[in-house]
C-alpha atoms as a PDB file:
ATOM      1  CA  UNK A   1       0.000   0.000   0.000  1.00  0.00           C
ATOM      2  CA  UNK A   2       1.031   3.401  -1.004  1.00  0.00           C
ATOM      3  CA  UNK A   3       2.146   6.158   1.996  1.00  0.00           C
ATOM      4  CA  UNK A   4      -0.875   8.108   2.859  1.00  0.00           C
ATOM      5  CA  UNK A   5       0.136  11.553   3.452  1.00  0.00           C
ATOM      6  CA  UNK A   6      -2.439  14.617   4.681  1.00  0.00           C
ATOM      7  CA  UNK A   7      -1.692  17.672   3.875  1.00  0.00           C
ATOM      8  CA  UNK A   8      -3.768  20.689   4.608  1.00  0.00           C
ATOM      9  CA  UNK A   9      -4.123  24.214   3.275  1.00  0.00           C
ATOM     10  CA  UNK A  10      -4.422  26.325   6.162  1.00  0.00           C
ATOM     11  CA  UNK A  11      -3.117  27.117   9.848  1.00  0.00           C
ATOM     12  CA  UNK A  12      -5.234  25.340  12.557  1.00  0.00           C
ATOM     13  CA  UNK A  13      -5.539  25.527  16.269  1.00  0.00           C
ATOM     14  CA  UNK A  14      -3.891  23.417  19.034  1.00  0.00           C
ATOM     15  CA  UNK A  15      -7.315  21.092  19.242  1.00  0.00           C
ATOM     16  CA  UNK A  16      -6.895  20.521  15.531  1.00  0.00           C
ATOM     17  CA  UNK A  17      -3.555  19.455  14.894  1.00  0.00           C
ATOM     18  CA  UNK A  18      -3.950  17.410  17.616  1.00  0.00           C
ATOM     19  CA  UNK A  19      -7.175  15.793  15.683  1.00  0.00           C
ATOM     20  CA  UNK A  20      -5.391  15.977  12.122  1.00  0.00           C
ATOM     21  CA  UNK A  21      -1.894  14.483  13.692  1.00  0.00           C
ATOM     22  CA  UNK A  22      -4.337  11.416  14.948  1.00  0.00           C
ATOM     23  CA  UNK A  23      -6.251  10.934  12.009  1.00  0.00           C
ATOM     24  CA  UNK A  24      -2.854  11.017   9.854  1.00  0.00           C
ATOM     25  CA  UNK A  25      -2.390   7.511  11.922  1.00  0.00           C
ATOM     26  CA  UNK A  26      -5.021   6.270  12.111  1.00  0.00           C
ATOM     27  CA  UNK A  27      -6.599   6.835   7.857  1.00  0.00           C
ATOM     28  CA  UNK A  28      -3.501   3.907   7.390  1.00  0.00           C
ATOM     29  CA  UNK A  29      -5.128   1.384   9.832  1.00  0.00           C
ATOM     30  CA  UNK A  30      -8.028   2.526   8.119  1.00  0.00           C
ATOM     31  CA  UNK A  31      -7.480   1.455   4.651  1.00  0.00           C
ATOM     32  CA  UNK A  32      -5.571  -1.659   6.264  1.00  0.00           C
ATOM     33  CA  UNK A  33      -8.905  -2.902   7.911  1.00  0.00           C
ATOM     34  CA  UNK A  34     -10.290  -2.919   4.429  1.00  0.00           C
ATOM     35  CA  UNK A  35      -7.427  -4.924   2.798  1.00  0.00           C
ATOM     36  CA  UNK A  36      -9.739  -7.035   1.092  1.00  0.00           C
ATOM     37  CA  UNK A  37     -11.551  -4.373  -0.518  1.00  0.00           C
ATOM     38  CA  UNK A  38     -10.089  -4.243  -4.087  1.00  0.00           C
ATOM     39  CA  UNK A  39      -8.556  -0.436  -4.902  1.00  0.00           C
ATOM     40  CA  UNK A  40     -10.518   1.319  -7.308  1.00  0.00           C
ATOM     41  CA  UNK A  41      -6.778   1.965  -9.007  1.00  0.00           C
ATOM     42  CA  UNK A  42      -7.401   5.858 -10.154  1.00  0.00           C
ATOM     43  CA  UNK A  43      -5.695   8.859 -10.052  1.00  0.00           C
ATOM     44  CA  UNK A  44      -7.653  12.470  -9.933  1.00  0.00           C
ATOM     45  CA  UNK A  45      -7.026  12.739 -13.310  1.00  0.00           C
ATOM     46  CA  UNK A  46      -7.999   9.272 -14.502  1.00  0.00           C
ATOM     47  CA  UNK A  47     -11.670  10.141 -12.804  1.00  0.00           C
ATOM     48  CA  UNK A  48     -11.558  13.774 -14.160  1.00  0.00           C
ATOM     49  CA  UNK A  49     -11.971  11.923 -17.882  1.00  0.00           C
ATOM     50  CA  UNK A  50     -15.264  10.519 -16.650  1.00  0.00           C
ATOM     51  CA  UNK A  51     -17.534  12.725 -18.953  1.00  0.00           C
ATOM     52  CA  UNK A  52     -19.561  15.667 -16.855  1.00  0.00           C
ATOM     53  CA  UNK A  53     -21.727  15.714 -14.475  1.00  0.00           C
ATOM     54  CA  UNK A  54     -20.987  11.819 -13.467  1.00  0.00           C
ATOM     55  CA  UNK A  55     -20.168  11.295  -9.936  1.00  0.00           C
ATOM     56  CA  UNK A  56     -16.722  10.275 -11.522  1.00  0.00           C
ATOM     57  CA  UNK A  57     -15.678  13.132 -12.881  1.00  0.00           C
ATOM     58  CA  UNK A  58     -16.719  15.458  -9.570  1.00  0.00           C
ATOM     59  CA  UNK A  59     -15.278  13.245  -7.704  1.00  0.00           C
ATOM     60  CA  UNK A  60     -11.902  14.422  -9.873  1.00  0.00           C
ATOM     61  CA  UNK A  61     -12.959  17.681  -9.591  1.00  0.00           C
ATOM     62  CA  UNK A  62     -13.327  17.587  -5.784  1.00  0.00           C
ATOM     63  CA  UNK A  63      -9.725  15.599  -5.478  1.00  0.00           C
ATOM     64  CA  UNK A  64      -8.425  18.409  -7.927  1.00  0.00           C
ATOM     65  CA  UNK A  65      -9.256  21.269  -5.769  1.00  0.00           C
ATOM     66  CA  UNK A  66      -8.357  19.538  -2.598  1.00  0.00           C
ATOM     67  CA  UNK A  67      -4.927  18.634  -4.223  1.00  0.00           C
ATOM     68  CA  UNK A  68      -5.816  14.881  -3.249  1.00  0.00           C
ATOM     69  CA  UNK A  69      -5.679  11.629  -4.884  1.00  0.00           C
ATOM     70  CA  UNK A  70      -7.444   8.785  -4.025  1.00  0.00           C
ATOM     71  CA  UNK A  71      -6.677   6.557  -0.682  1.00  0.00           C
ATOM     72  CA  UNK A  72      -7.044   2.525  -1.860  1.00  0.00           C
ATOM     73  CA  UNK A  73      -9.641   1.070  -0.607  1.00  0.00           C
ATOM     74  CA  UNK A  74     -11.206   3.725   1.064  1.00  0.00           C
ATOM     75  CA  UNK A  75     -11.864   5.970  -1.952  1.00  0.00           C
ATOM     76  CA  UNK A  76     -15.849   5.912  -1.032  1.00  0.00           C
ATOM     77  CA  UNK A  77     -14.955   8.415   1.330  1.00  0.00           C
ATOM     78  CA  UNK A  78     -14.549  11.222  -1.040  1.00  0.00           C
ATOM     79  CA  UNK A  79     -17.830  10.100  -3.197  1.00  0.00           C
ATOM     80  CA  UNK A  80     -18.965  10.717   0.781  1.00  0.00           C
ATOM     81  CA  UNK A  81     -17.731  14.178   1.068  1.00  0.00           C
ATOM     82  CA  UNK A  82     -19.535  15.507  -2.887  1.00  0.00           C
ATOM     83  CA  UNK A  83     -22.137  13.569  -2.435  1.00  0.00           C
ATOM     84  CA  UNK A  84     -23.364  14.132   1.431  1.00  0.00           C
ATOM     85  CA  UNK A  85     -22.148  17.930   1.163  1.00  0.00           C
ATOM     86  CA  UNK A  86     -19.321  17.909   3.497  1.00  0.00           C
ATOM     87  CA  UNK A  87     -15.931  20.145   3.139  1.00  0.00           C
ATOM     88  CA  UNK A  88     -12.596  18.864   3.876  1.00  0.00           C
ATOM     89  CA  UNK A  89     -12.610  21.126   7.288  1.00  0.00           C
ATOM     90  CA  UNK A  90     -12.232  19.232  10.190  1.00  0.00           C
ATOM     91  CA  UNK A  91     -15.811  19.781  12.071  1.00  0.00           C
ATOM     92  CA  UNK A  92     -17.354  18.562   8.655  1.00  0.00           C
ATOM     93  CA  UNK A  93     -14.999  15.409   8.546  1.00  0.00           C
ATOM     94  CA  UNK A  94     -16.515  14.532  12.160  1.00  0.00           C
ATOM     95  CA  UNK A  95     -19.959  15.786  10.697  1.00  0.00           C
ATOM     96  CA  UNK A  96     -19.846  13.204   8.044  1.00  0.00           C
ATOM     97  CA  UNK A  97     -19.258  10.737  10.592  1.00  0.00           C
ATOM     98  CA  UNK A  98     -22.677  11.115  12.346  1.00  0.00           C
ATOM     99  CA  UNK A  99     -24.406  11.246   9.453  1.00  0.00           C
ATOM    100  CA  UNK A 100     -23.146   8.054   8.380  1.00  0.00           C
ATOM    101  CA  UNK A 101     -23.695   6.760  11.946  1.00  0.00           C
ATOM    102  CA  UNK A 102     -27.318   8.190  11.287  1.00  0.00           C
ATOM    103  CA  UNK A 103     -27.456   6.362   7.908  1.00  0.00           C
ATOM    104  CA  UNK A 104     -26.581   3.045   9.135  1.00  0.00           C
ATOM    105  CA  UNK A 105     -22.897   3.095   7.929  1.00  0.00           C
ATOM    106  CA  UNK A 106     -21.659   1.297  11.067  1.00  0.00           C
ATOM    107  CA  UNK A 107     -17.716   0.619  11.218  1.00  0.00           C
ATOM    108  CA  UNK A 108     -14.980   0.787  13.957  1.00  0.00           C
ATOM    109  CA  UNK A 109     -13.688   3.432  12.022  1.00  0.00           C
ATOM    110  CA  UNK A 110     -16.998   5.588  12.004  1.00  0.00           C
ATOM    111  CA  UNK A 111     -17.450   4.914  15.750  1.00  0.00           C
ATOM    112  CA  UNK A 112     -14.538   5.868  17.101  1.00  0.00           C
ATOM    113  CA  UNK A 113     -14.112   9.403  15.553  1.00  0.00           C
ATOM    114  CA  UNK A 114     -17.789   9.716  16.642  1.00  0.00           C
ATOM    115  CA  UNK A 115     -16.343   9.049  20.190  1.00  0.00           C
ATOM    116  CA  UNK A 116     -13.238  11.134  19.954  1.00  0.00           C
ATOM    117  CA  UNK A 117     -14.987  13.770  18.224  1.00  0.00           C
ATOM    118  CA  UNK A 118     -17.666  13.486  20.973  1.00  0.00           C
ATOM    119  CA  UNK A 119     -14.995  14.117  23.697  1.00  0.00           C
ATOM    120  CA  UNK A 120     -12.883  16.707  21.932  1.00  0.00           C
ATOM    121  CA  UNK A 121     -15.627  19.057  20.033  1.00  0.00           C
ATOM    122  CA  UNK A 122     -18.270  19.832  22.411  1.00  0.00           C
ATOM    123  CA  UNK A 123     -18.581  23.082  20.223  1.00  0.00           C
ATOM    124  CA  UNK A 124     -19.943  21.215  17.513  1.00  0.00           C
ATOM    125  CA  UNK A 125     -22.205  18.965  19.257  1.00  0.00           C
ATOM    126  CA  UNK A 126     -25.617  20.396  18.283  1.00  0.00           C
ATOM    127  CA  UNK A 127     -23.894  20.483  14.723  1.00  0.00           C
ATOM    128  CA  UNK A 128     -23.022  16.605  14.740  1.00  0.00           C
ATOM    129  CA  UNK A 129     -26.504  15.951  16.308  1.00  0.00           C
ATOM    130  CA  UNK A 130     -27.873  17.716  13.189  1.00  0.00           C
ATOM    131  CA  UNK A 131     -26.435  15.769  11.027  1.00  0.00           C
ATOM    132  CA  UNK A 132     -26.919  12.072  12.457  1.00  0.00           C
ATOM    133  CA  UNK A 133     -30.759  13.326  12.109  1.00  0.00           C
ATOM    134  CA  UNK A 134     -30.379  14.102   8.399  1.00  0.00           C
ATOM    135  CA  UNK A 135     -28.310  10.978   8.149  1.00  0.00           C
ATOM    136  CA  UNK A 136     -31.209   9.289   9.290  1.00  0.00           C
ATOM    137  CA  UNK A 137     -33.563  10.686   7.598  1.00  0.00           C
ATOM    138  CA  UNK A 138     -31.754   9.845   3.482  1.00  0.00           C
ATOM    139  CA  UNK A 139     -31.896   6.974   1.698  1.00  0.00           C
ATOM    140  CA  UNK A 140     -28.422   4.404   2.681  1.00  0.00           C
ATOM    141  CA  UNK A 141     -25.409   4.406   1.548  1.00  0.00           C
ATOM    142  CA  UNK A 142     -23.932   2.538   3.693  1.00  0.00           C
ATOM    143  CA  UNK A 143     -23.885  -0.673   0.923  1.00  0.00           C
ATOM    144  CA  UNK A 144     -23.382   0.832  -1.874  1.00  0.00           C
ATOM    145  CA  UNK A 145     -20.545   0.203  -4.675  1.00  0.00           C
ATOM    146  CA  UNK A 146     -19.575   3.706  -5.476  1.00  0.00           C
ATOM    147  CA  UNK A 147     -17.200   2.284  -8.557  1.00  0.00           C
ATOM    148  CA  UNK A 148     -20.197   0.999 -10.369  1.00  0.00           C
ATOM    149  CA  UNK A 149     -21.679   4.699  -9.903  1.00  0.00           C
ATOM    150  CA  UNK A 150     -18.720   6.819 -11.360  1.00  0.00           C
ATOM    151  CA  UNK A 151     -20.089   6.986 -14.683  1.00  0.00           C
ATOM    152  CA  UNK A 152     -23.604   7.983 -13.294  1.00  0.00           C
ATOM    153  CA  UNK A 153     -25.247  11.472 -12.888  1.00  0.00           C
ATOM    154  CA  UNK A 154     -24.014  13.013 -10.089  1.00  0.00           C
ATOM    155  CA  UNK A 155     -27.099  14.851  -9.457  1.00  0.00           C
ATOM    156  CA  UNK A 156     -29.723  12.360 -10.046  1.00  0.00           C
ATOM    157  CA  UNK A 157     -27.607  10.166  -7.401  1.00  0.00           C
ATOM    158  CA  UNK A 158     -27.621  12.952  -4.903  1.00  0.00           C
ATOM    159  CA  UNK A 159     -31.142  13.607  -5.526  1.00  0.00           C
ATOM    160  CA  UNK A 160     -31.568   9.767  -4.781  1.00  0.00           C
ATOM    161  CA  UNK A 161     -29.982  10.015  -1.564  1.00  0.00           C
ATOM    162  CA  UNK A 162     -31.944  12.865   0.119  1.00  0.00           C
ATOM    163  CA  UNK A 163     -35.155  11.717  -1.124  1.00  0.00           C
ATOM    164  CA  UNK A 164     -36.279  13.641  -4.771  1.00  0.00           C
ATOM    165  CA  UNK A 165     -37.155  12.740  -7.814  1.00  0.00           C
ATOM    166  CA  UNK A 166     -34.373  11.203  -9.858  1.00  0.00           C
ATOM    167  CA  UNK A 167     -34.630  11.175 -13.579  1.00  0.00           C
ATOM    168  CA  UNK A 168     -32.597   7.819 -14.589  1.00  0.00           C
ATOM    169  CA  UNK A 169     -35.094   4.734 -13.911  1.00  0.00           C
ATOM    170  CA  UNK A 170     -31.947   2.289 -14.738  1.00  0.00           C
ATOM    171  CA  UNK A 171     -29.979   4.234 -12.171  1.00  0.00           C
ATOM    172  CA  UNK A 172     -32.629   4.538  -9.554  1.00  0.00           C
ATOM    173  CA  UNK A 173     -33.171   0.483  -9.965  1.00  0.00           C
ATOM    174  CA  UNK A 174     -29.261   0.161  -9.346  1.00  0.00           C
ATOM    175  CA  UNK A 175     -29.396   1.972  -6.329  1.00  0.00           C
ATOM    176  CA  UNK A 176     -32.327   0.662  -4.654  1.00  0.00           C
ATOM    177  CA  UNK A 177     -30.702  -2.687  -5.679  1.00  0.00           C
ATOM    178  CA  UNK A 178     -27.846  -2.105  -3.713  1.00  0.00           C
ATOM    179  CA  UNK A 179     -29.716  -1.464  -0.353  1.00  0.00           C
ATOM    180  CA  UNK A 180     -30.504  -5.549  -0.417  1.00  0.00           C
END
């Protein structure tokens, strides 16, 4: 497996490089746990050739303006970030994690930032309760294969998710197939 490395744009307090120093060691166990999960093998710019408006190419887009690449085997993350509407600032990141508590997306991983973040962010506590409601509240994602969605609308799959119409029948069969 490749080195992850975090790198982020802008000065942050004592609290978060004390978060972002922990989550640099622990996103490696991360991807580890999932070992058997095959990599998606992209770069940013392989999934920026994805035509426009699929959840592939914003997915590039996002990674481009980020300056990230893909982690293996953990590369549903991202698709998490676009598609749930969560920045790459560190309340959102813990954000994301209640909502995908909320959602059903149960995993060590998700449970112990939910924890840490529950312990060290008591600032953002009505925030994170927020969004473990509205994680509740969509459709799962918890299941799904975001690779076989990269050449899907990015919109009609975020429409999908928070409950409105989506326009692709084909698409909106796929995804309520991968809720079973």
């Amino acid at each position: 497996m490749k080195d992850v490395i975090i790198e982020y744009k802008e000065q942050h307090s004592l609290r978060e490089r004390m978060l972002l120093w922990l989550l640099g060691r622990v996103v490696p166990v991360h991807a580890r746990f999932y070992e058997k999960r095959a990599p998606w093998g992209f770069t940013r710019a392989d999934l920026q050739t994805y035509a426009p408006g699929t959840l592939g190419h914003e997915l590039g887009n996002f990674l481009e303006a980020e300056s990230l690449e893909p982690i293996d085997r953990i590369e549903r993350h991202d698709a998490f970030h676009i598609l749930l509407g969560f920045s790459t600032k560190l309340h959102d990141e813990a954000a994301m994690q209640f909502f995908l508590l909320g959602n059903k997306k149960i995993s060590p991983f998700t449970l112990g930032t939910a924890a840490f973040c529950i312990a060290t962010m008591p600032d953002y506590w009505k925030y994170f309760s927020k969004q473990y409601k509205r994680g509740k509240t969509a459709n799962s994602v918890a299941h799904w294969d975001f690779k076989e969605l990269l050449h899907e609308d990015f919109n009609d799959i975020k429409r999908y998710i928070f409950h409105e119409q989506v326009q692709d029948k084909a698409l909106l069969t796929k995804l309520r197939n991968f809720e079973h």
